[in-house]
C-alpha atoms as a PDB file:
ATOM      1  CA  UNK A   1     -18.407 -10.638  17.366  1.00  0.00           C
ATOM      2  CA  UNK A   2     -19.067  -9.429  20.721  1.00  0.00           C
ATOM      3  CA  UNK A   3     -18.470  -5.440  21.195  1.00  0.00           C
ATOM      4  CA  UNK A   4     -17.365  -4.379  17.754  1.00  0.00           C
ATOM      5  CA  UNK A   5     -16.263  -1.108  16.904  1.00  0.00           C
ATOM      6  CA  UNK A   6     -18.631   1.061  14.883  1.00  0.00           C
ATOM      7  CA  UNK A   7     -17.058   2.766  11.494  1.00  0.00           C
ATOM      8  CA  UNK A   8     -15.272   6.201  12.651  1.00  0.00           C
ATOM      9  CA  UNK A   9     -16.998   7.618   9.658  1.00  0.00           C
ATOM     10  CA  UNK A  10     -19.305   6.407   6.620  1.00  0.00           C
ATOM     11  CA  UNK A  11     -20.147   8.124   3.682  1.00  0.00           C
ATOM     12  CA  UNK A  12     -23.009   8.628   1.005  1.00  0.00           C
ATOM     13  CA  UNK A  13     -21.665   6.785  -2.226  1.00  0.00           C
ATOM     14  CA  UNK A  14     -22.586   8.936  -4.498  1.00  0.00           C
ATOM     15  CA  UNK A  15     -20.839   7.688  -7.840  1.00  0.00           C
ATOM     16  CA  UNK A  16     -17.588   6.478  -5.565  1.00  0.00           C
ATOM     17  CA  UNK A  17     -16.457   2.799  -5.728  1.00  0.00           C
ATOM     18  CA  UNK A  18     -13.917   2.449  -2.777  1.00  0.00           C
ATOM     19  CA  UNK A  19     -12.423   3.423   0.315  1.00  0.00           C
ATOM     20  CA  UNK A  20      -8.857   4.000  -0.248  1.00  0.00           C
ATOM     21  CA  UNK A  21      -7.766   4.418   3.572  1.00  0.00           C
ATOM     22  CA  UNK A  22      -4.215   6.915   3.859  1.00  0.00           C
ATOM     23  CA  UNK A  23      -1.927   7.406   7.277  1.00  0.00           C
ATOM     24  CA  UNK A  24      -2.198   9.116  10.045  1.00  0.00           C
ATOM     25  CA  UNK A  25      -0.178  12.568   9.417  1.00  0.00           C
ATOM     26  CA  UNK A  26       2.896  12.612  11.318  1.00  0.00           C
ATOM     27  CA  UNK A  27       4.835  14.910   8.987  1.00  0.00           C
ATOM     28  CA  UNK A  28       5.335  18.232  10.717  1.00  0.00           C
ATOM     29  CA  UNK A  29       5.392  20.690   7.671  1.00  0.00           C
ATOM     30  CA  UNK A  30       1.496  20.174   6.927  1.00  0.00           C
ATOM     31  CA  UNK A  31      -0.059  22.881   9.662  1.00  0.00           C
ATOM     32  CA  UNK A  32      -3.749  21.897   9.949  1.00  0.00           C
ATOM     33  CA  UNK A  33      -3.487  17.949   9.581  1.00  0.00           C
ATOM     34  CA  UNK A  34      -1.252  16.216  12.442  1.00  0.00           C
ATOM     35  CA  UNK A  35      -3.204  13.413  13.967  1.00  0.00           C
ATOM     36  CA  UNK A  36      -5.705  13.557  11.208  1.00  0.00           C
ATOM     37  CA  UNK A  37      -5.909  11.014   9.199  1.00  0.00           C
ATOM     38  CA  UNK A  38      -6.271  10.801   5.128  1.00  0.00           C
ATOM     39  CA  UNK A  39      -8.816   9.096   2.840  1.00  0.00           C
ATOM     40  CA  UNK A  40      -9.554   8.908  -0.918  1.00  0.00           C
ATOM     41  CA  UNK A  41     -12.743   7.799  -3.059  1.00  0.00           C
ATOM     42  CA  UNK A  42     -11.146   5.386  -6.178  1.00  0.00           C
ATOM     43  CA  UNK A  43     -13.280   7.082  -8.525  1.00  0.00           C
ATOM     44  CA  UNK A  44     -13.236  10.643  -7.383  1.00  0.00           C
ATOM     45  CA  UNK A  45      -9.338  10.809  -6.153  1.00  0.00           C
ATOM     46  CA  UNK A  46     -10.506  13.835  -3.836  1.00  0.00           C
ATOM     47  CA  UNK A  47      -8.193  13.444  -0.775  1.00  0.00           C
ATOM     48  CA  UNK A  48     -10.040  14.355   2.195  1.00  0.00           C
ATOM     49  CA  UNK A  49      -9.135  14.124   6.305  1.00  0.00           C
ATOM     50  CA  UNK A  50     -10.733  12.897   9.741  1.00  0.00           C
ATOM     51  CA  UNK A  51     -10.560  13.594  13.070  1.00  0.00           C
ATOM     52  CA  UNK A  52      -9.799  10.482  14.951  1.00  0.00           C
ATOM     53  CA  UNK A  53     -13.100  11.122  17.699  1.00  0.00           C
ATOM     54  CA  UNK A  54     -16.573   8.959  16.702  1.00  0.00           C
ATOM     55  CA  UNK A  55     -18.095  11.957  18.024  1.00  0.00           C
ATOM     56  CA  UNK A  56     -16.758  14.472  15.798  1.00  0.00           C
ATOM     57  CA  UNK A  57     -14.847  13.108  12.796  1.00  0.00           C
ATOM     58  CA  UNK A  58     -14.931  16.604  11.212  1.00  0.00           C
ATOM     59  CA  UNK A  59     -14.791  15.158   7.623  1.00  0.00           C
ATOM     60  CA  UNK A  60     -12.910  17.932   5.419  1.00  0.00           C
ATOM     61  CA  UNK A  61     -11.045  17.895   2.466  1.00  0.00           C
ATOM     62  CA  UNK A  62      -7.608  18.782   1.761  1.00  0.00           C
ATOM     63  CA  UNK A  63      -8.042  20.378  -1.402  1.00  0.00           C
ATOM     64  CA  UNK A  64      -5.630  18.237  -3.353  1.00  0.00           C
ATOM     65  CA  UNK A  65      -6.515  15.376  -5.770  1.00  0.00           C
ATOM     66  CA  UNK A  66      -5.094  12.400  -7.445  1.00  0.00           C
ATOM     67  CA  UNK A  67      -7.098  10.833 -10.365  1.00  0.00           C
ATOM     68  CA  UNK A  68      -7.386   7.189  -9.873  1.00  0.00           C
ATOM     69  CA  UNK A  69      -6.009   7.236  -6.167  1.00  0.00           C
ATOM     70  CA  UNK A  70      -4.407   3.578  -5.202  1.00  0.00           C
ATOM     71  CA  UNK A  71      -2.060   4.262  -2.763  1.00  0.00           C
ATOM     72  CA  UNK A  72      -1.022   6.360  -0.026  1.00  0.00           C
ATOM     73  CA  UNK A  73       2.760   6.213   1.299  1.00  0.00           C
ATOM     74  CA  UNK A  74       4.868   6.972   4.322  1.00  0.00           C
ATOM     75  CA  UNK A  75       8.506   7.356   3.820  1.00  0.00           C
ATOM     76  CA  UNK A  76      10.941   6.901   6.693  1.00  0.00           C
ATOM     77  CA  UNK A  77      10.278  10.452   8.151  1.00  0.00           C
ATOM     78  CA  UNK A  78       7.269  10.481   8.253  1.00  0.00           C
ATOM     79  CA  UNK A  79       6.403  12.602   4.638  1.00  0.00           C
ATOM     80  CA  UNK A  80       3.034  10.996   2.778  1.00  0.00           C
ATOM     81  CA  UNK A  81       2.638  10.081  -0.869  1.00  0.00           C
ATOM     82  CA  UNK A  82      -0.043   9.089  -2.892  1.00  0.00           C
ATOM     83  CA  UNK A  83      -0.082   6.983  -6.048  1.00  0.00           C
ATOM     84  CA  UNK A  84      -3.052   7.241  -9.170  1.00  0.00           C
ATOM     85  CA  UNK A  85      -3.117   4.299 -11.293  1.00  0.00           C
ATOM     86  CA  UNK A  86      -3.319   6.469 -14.737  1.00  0.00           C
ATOM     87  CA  UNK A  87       0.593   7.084 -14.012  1.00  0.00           C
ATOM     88  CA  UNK A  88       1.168   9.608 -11.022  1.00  0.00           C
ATOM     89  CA  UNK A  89       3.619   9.202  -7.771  1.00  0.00           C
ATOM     90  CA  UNK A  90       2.626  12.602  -5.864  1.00  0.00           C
ATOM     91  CA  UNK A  91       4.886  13.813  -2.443  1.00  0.00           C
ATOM     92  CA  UNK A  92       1.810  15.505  -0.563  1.00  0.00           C
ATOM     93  CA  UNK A  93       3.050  19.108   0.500  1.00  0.00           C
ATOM     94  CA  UNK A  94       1.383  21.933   2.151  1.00  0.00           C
ATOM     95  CA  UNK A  95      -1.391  23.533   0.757  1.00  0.00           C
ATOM     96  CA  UNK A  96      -2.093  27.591   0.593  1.00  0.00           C
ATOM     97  CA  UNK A  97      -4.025  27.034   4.215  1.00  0.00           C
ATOM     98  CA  UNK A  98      -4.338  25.063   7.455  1.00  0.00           C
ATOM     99  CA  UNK A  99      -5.513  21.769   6.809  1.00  0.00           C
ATOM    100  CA  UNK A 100      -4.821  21.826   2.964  1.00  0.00           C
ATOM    101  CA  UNK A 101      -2.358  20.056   1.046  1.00  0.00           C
ATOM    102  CA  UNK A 102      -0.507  20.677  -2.484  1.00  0.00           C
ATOM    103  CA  UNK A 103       0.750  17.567  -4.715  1.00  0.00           C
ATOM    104  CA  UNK A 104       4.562  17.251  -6.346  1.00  0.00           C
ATOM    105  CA  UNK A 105       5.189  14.809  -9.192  1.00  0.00           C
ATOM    106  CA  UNK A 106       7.822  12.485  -8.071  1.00  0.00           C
ATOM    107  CA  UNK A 107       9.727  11.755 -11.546  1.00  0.00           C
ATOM    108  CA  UNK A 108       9.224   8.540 -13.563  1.00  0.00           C
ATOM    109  CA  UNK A 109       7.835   8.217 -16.220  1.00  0.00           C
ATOM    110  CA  UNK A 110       5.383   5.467 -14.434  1.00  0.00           C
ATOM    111  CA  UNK A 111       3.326   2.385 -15.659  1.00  0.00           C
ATOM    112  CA  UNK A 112       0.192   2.000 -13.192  1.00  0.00           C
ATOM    113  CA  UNK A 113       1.743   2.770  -9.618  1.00  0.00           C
ATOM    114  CA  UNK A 114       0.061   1.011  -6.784  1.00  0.00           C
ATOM    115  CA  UNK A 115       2.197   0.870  -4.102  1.00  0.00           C
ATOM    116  CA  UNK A 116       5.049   2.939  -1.778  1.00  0.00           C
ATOM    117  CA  UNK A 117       6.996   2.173   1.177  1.00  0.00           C
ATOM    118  CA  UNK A 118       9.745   3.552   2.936  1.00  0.00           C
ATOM    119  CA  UNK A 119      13.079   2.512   3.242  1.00  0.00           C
ATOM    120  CA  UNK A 120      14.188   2.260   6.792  1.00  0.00           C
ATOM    121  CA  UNK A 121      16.779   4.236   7.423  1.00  0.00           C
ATOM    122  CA  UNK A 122      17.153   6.196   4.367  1.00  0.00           C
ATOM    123  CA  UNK A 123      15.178   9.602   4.202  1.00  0.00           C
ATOM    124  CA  UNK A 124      16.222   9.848   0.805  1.00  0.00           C
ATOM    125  CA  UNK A 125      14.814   6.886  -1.406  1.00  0.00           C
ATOM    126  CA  UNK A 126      11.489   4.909  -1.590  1.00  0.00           C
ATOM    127  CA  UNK A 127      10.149   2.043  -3.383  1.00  0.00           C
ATOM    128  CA  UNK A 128       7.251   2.215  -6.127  1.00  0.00           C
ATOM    129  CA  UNK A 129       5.392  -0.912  -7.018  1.00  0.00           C
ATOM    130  CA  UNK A 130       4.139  -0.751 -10.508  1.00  0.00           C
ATOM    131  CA  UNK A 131       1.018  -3.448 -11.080  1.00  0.00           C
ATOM    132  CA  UNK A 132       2.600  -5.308 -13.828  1.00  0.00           C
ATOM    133  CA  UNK A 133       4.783  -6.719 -11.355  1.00  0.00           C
ATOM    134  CA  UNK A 134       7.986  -4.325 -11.104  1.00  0.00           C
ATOM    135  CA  UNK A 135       9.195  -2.250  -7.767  1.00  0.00           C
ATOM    136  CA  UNK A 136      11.405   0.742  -8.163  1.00  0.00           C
ATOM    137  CA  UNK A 137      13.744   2.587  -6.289  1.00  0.00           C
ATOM    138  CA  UNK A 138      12.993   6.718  -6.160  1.00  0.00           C
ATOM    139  CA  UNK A 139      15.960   8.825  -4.915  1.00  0.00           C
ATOM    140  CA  UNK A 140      15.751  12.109  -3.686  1.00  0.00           C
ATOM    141  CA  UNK A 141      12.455  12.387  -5.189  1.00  0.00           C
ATOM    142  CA  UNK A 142      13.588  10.528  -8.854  1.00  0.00           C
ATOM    143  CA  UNK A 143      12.930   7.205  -9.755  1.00  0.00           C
ATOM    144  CA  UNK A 144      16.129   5.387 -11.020  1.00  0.00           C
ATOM    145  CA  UNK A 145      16.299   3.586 -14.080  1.00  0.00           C
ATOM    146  CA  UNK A 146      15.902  -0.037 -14.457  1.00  0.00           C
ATOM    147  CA  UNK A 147      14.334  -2.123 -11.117  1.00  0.00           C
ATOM    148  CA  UNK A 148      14.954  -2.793  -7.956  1.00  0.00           C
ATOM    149  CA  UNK A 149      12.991  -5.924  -8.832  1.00  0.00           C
ATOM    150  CA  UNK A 150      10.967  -7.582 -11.076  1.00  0.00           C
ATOM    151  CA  UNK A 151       8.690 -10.518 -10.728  1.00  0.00           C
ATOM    152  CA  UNK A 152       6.533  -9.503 -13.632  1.00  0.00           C
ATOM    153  CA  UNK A 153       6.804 -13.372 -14.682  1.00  0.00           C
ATOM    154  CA  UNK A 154       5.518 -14.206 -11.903  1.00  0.00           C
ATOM    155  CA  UNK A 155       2.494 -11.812 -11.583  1.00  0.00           C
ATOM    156  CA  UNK A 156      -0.682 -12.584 -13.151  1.00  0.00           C
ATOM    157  CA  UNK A 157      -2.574  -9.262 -14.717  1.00  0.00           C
ATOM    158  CA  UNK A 158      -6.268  -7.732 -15.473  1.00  0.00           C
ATOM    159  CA  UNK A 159      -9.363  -6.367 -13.840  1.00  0.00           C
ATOM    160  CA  UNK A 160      -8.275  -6.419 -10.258  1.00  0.00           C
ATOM    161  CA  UNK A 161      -5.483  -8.735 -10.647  1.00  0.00           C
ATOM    162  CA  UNK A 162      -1.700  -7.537 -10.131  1.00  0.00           C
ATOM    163  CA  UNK A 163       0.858  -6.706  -8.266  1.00  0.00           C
ATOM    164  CA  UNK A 164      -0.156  -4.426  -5.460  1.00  0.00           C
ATOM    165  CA  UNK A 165       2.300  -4.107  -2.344  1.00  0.00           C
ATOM    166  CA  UNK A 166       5.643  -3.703  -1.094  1.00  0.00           C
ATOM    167  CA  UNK A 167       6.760  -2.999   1.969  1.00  0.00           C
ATOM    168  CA  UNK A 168      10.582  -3.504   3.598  1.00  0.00           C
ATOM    169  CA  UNK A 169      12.072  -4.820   6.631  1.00  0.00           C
ATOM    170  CA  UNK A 170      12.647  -2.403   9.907  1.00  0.00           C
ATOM    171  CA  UNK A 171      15.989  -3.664  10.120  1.00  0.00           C
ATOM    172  CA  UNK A 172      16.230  -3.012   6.107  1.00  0.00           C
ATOM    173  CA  UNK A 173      19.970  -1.850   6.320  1.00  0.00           C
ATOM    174  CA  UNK A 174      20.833  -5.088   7.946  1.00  0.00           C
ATOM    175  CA  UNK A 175      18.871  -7.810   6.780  1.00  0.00           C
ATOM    176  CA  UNK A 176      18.201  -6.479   3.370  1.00  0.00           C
ATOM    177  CA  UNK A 177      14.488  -8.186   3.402  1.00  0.00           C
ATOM    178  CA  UNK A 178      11.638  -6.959   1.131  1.00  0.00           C
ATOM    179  CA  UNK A 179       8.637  -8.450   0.536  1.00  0.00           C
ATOM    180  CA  UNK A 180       5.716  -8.043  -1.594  1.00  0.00           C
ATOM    181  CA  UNK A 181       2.066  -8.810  -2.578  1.00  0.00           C
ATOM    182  CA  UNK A 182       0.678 -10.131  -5.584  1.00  0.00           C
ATOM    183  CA  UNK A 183      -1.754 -12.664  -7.655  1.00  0.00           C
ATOM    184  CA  UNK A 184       0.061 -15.378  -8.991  1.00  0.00           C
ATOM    185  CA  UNK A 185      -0.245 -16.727 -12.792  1.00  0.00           C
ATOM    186  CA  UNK A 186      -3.319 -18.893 -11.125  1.00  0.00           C
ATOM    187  CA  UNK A 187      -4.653 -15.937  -9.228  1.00  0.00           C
ATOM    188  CA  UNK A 188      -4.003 -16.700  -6.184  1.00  0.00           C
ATOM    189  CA  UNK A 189      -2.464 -14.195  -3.616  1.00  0.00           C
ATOM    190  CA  UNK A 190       1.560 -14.584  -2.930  1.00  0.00           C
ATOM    191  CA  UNK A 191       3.570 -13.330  -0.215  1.00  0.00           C
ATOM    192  CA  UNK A 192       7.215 -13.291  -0.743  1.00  0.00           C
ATOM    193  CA  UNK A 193      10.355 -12.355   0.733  1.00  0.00           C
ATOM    194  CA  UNK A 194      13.691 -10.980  -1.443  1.00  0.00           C
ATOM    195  CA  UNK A 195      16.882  -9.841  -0.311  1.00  0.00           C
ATOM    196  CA  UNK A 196      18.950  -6.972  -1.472  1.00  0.00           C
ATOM    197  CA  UNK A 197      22.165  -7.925  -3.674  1.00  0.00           C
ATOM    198  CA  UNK A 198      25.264  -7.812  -1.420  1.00  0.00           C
ATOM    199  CA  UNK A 199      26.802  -6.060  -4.313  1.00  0.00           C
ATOM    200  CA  UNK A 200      24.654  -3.928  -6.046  1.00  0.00           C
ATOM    201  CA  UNK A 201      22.360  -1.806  -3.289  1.00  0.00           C
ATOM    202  CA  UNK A 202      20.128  -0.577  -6.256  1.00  0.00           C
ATOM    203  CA  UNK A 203      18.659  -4.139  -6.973  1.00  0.00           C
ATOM    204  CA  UNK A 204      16.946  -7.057  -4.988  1.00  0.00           C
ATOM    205  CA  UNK A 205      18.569 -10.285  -5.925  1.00  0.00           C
ATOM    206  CA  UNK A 206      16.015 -12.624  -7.728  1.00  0.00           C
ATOM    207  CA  UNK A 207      17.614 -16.201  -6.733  1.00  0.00           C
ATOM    208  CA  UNK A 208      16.686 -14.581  -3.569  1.00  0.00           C
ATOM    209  CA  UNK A 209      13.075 -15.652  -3.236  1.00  0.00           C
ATOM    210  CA  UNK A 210      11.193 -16.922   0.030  1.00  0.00           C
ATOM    211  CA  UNK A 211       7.662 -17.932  -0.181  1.00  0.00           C
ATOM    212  CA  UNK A 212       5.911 -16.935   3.230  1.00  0.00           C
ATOM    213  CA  UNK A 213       2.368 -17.227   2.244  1.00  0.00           C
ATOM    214  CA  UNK A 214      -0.073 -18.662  -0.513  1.00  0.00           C
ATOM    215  CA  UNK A 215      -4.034 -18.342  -0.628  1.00  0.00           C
ATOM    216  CA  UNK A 216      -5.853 -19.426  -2.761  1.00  0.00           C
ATOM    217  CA  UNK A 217      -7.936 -16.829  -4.736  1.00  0.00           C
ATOM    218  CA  UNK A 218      -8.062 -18.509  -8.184  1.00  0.00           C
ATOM    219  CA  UNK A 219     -12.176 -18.631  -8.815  1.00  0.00           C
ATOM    220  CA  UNK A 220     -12.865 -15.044  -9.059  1.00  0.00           C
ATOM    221  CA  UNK A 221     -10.361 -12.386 -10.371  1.00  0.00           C
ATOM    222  CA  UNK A 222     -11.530  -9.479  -8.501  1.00  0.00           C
ATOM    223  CA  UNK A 223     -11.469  -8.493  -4.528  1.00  0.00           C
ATOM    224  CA  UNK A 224      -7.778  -9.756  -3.914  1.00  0.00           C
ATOM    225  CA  UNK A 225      -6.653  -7.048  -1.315  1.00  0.00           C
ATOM    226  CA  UNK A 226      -3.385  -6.317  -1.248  1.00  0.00           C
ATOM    227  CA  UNK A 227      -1.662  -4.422   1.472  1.00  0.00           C
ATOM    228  CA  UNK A 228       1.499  -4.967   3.590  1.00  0.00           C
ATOM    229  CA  UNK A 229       2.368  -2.865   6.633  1.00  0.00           C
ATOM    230  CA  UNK A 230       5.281  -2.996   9.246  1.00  0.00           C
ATOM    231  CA  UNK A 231       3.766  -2.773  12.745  1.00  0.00           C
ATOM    232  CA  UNK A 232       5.350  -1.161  15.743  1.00  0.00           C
ATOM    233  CA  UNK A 233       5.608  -4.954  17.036  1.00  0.00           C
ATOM    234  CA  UNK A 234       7.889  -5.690  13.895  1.00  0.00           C
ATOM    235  CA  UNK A 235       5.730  -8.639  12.065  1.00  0.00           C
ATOM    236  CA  UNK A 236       4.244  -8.089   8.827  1.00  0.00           C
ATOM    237  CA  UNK A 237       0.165  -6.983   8.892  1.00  0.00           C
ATOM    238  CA  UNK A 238      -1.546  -8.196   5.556  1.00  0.00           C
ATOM    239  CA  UNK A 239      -4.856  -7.471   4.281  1.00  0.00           C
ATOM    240  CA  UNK A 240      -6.159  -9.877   2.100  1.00  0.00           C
ATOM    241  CA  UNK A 241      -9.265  -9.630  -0.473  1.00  0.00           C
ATOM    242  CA  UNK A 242     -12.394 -11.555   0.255  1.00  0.00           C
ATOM    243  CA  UNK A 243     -12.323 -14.114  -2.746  1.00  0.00           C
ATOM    244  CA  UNK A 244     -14.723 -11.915  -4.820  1.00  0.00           C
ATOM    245  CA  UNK A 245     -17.571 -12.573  -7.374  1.00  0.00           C
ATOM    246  CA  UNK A 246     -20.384 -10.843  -7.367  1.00  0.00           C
ATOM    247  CA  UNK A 247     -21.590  -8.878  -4.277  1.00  0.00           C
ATOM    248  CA  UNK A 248     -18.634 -10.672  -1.697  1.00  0.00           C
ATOM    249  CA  UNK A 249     -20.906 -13.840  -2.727  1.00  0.00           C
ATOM    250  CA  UNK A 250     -18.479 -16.544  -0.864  1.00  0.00           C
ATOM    251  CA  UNK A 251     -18.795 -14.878   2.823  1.00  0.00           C
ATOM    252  CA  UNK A 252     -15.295 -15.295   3.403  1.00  0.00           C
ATOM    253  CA  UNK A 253     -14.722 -12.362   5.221  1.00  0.00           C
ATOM    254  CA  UNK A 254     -17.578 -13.522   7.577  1.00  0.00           C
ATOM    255  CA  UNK A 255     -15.650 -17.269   7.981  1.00  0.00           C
ATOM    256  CA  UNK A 256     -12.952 -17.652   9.940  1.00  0.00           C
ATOM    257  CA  UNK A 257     -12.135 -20.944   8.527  1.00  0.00           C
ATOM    258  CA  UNK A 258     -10.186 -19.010   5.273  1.00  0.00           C
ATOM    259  CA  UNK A 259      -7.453 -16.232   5.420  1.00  0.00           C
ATOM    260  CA  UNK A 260      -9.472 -14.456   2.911  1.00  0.00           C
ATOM    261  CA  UNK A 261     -11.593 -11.163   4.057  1.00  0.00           C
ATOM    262  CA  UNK A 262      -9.170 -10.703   6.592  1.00  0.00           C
ATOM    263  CA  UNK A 263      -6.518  -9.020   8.453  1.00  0.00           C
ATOM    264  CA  UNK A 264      -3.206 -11.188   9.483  1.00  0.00           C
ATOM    265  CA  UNK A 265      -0.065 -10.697  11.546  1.00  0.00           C
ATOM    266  CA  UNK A 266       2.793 -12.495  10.930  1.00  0.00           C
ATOM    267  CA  UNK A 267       6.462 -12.586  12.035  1.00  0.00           C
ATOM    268  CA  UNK A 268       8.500 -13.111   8.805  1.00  0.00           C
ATOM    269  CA  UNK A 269      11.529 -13.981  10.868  1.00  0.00           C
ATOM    270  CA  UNK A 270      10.860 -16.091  13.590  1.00  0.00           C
ATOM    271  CA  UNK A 271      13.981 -16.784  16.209  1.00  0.00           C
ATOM    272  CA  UNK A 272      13.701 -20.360  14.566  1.00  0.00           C
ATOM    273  CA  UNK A 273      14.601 -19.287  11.030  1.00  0.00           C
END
């Protein structure tokens, strides 16, 4: 690759097991942290923050924790959430200091959170995937009973297998589009689209399904990504797993031959459709 970017900052893994990577804070009620941006160790759930400057990352933490950290989450104002996979949904608050945040239990009860997203255009309510395969709608900081949809029979489950993203359309109000991330009952990764029920604005309709993407994934369980972001340019930005086995054996994130390993753009609704 010619003139790669070097890491903005690396750590010592000392008893940690991943990077989970957080936003860049936008929300104007934590003093200390706007423009930094958040990180998490799986293991040790310590939320910590960076300086965006190679220079002079200034690596400090926040002070606030989440066991099992899977998730971080931007809701459509900008406020930040975290999820732990032991059962937490956290709003991050302000801490007692500059640069320090607080957590506050968003209501469930949950089963293994790994996922939030916004809903455009609606301060007030967020969706919470859960990795058996279920996403739930959270309104003014309480998750609703019931789903907003569930494709746990489609979902296949264990070690690193799941479901593990959701994310909705920018023009959400209109279009009613959602789509979401998960292994399939052969392992491999799925991308699909859902639309809202005309009817019923607290559920997705099922019959509603649209297959965007398929990758194959089925020889190793673990190492299947799973991350779907809305970018400023309005397609959908995917990070997918590198195939794993033992030690990234396959090189896929090194070949790019395979989707796996990899970042990808796509525009889920081409002026064709």
């Amino acid at each position: 690759m010619a003139n790669p970017a070097e890491p903005l900052f690396d750590y010592v893994n000392a008893g940690g097991s991943v990077v989970t990577a957080g936003f860049i804070v936008r929300d104007g009620a934590l003093p200390g942290l706007g423009g930094r941006a958040l990180f998490a160790d799986f293991a040790g759930g310590t939320i910590r923050s960076l300086r965006l400057d190679p220079a002079n990352p200034d690596d400090a933490s926040t002070g606030a924790s989440v066991p099992q950290l899977a998730s971080f989450g931007e809701d459509a104002v900008g406020r930040l959430y975290a999820t732990g996979l032991g059962g937490s949904v956290v709003r991050l608050a302000a801490g007692p200091g500059p640069g320090l945040l607080s957590t506050q239990a968003i209501g469930g009860p949950w089963t293994q959170p790994v996922a939030i997203a916004a809903v455009p255009g609606d301060a007030g309510r967020l969706f919470v995937g859960e990795l058996g395969g279920r996403v739930r709608l959270v309104v003014d900081g309480q998750a609703q009973a019931g789903s907003y949809l569930d494709v746990s029979s489609l979902v296949s489950i264990g070690g690193e297998r799941g479901f593990l993203s959701v994310a909705a359309a920018p023009d959400y109000q209109s279009s009613r589009h959602v789509y979401v991330y998960y292994t399939d009952l052969d392992g491999d990764i799925r991308i699909d689209e859902f639309t809202r029920s005309a009817t019923d604005p607290s559920q997705a309709d099922p019959a509603s399904r649209r297959g965007l993407l398929v990758i194959e994934h089925s020889s190793a369980g673990n190492h299947n990504g799973g991350q779907l972001h809305f970018g400023p340019d309005r397609c959908l930005w995917i990070t997918t797993g590198d195939g794993g086995g033992q030690d990234a054996q396959f090189d896929n994130a090194q070949n790019l031959a395979t989707h796996k390993g990899k970042i990808l753009r796509i525009n889920p609704d081409p002026p064709s459709r």
